[in-house]
Protein backbone atom coordinates (compact mmCIF):
# COMPACT_ATOMS: atom_id res chain seq x y z
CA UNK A 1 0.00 0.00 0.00
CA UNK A 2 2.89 2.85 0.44
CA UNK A 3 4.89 1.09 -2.51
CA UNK A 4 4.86 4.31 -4.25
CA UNK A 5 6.25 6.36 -1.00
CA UNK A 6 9.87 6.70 -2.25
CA UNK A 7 12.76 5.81 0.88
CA UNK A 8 10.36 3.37 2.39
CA UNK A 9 12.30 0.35 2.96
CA UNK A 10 11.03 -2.95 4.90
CA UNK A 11 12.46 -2.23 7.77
CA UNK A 12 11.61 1.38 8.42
CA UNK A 13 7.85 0.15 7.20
CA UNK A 14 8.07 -2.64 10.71
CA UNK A 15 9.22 0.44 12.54
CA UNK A 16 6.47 2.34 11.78
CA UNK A 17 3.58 -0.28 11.97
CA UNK A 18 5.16 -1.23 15.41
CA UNK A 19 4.93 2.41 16.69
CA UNK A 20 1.74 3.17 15.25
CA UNK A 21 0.12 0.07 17.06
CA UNK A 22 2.20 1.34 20.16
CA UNK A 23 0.93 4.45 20.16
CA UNK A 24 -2.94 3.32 19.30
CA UNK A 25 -2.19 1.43 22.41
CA UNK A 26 -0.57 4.09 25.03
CA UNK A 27 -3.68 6.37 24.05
CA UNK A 28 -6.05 3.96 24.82
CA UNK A 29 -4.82 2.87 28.17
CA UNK A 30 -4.15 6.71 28.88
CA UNK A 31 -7.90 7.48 27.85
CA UNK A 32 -9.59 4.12 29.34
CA UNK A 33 -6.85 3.38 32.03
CA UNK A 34 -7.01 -0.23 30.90
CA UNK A 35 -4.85 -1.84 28.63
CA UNK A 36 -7.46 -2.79 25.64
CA UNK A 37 -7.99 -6.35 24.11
CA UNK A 38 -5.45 -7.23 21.18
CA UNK A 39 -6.22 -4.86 18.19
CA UNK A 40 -8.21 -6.03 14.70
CA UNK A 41 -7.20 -3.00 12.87
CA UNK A 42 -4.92 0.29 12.97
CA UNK A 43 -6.47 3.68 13.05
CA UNK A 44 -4.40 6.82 13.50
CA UNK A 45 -4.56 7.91 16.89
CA UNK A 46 -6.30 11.03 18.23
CA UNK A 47 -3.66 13.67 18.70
CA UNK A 48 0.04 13.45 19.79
CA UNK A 49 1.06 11.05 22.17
CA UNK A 50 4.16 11.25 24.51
CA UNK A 51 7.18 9.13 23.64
CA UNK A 52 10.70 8.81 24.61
CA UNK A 53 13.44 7.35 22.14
CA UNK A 54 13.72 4.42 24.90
CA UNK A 55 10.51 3.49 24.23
CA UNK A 56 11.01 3.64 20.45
CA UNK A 57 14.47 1.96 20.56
CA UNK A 58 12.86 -0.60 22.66
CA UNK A 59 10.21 -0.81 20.29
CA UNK A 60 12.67 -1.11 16.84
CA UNK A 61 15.76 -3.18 18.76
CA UNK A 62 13.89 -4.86 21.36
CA UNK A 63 14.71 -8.15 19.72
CA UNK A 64 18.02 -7.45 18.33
CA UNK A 65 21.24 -7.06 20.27
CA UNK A 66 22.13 -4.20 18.05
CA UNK A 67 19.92 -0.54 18.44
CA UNK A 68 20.12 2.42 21.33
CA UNK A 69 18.04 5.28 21.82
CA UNK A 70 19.67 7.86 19.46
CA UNK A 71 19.31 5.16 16.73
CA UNK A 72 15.59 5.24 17.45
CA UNK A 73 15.48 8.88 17.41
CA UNK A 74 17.15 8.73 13.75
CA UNK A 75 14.05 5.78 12.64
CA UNK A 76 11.47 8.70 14.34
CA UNK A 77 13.19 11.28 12.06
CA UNK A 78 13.48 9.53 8.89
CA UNK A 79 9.93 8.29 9.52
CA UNK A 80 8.82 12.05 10.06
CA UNK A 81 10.83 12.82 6.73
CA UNK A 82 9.05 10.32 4.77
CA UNK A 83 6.04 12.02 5.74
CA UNK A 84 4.21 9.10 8.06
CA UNK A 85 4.90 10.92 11.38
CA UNK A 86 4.28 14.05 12.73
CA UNK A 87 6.76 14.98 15.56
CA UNK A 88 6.66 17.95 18.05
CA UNK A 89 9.79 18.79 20.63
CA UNK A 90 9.00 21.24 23.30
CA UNK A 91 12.65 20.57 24.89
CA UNK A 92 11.43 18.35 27.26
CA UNK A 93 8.95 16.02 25.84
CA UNK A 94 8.61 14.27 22.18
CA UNK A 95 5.15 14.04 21.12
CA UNK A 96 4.50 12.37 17.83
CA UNK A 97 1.22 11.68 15.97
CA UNK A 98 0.10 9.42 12.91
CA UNK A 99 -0.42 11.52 9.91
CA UNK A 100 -3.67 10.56 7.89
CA UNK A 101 -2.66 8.13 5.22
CA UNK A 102 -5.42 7.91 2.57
CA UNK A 103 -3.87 5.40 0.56
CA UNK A 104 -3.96 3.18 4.06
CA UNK A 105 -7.70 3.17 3.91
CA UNK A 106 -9.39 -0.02 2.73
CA UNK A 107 -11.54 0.32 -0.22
CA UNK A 108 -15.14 -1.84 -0.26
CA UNK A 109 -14.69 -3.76 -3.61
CA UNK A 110 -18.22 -3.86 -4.92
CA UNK A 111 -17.38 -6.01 -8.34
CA UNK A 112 -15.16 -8.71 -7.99
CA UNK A 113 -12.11 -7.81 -10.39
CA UNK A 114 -11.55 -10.38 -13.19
CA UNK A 115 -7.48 -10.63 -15.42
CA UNK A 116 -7.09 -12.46 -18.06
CA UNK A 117 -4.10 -13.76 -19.13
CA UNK A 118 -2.24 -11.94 -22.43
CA UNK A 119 0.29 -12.75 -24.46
CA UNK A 120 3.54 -11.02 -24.07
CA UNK A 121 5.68 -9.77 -26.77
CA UNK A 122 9.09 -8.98 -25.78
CA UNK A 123 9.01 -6.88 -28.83
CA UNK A 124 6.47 -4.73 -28.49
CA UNK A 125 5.64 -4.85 -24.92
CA UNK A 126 9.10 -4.37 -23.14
CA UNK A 127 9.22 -0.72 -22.75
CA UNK A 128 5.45 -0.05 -21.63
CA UNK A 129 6.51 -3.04 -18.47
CA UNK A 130 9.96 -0.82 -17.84
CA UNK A 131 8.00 1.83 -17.02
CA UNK A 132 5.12 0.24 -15.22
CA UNK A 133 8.52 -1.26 -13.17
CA UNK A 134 10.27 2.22 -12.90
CA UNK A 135 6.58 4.01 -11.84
CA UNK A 136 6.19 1.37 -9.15
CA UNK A 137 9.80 0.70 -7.44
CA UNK A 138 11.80 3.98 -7.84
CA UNK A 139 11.99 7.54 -6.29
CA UNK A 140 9.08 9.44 -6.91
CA UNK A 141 11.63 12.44 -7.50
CA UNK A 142 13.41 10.98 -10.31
CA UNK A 143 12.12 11.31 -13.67
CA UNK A 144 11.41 8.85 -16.12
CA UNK A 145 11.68 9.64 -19.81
C-alpha cells in the first residue's frame, strides 16, 4: 500500500507499523486506564502522544542485540521525513502523531475484479513493463523519460 512512497524500505515500514500500534495502544490505556484487548485493525490515533526514544528503541531493537536510543530517534526522524509521522519537541517532551494516510484506507470492492491472461511480446511490450517497473519501485523524484 505505500509502494509508491519513495525511501520506504522494509524495515523502516516494521518500525512504523510497530509504533503506530504502540501508540494506538498508550492512548487507549491513557484514555480508558485499561490496557485494551489485542487490536483487529490500525487507526491513527487522536492527537500526539508522549514518547521517549527508549521506548522507540525498545520498540525497533527490542529483539536485536544491536539498536540504542539515538538510533531510534534517527528511525522517528526519517519516519517524520518520509512524511508518516508528525513529531513535536517542546525541549522536554517528544510528542508524535500518525499523519492521515489515505492510501492506508481499505476500499469496499463492490465487483469482484476479473485478469485475463495476455500474451507477451518482448518486442512490443518491453518498454510499456519498464515503465510500469520504474513508476512502481523507484523515487518518486526521479524522472522517467
Amino acid at each position: 500500500m505505500l509502494q509508491k512512497r519513495g525511501g520506504l524500505t522494509r524495515r523502516r515500514a516494521e518500525c512504523f507499523v510497530r509504533l503506530w500500534a504502540y501508540l494506538l495502544l498508550k492512548q487507549q490505556e491513557e484514555l480508558e486506564g485499561i490496557i485494551p484487548q489485542p487490536l483487529s485493525s490500525l487507526e491513527p490515533p487522536e492527537g500526539s502522544i508522549a514518547c521517549t526514544h527508549r521506548e522507540a528503541a525498545e520498540l525497533f531493537y527490542g529483539d536485536q542485540e544491536r539498536g540504542s536510543d539515538r538510533a531510534a530517534g534517527m528511525m522517528i526522524d526519517r519516519l517524520a521525513a518520509l512524511g508518516l509521522l508528525e513529531k513535536q519537541y517542546d525541549g522536554q517532551t517528544l510528542c508524535l502523531e500518525v499523519r492521515s494516510l489515505p492510501e492506508l484506507t481499505l476500499l469496499k470492492i463492490e465487483e469482484p475484479v476479473e485478469l485475463f491472461m495476455d500474451d507477451f511480446n518482448p518486442r512490443t511490450d518491453a518498454i510499456p513493463v519498464a515503465y510500469l517497473y520504474a513508476r512502481s519501485y523507484s523515487n518518486p523524484k526521479s524522472v522517467v523519460r
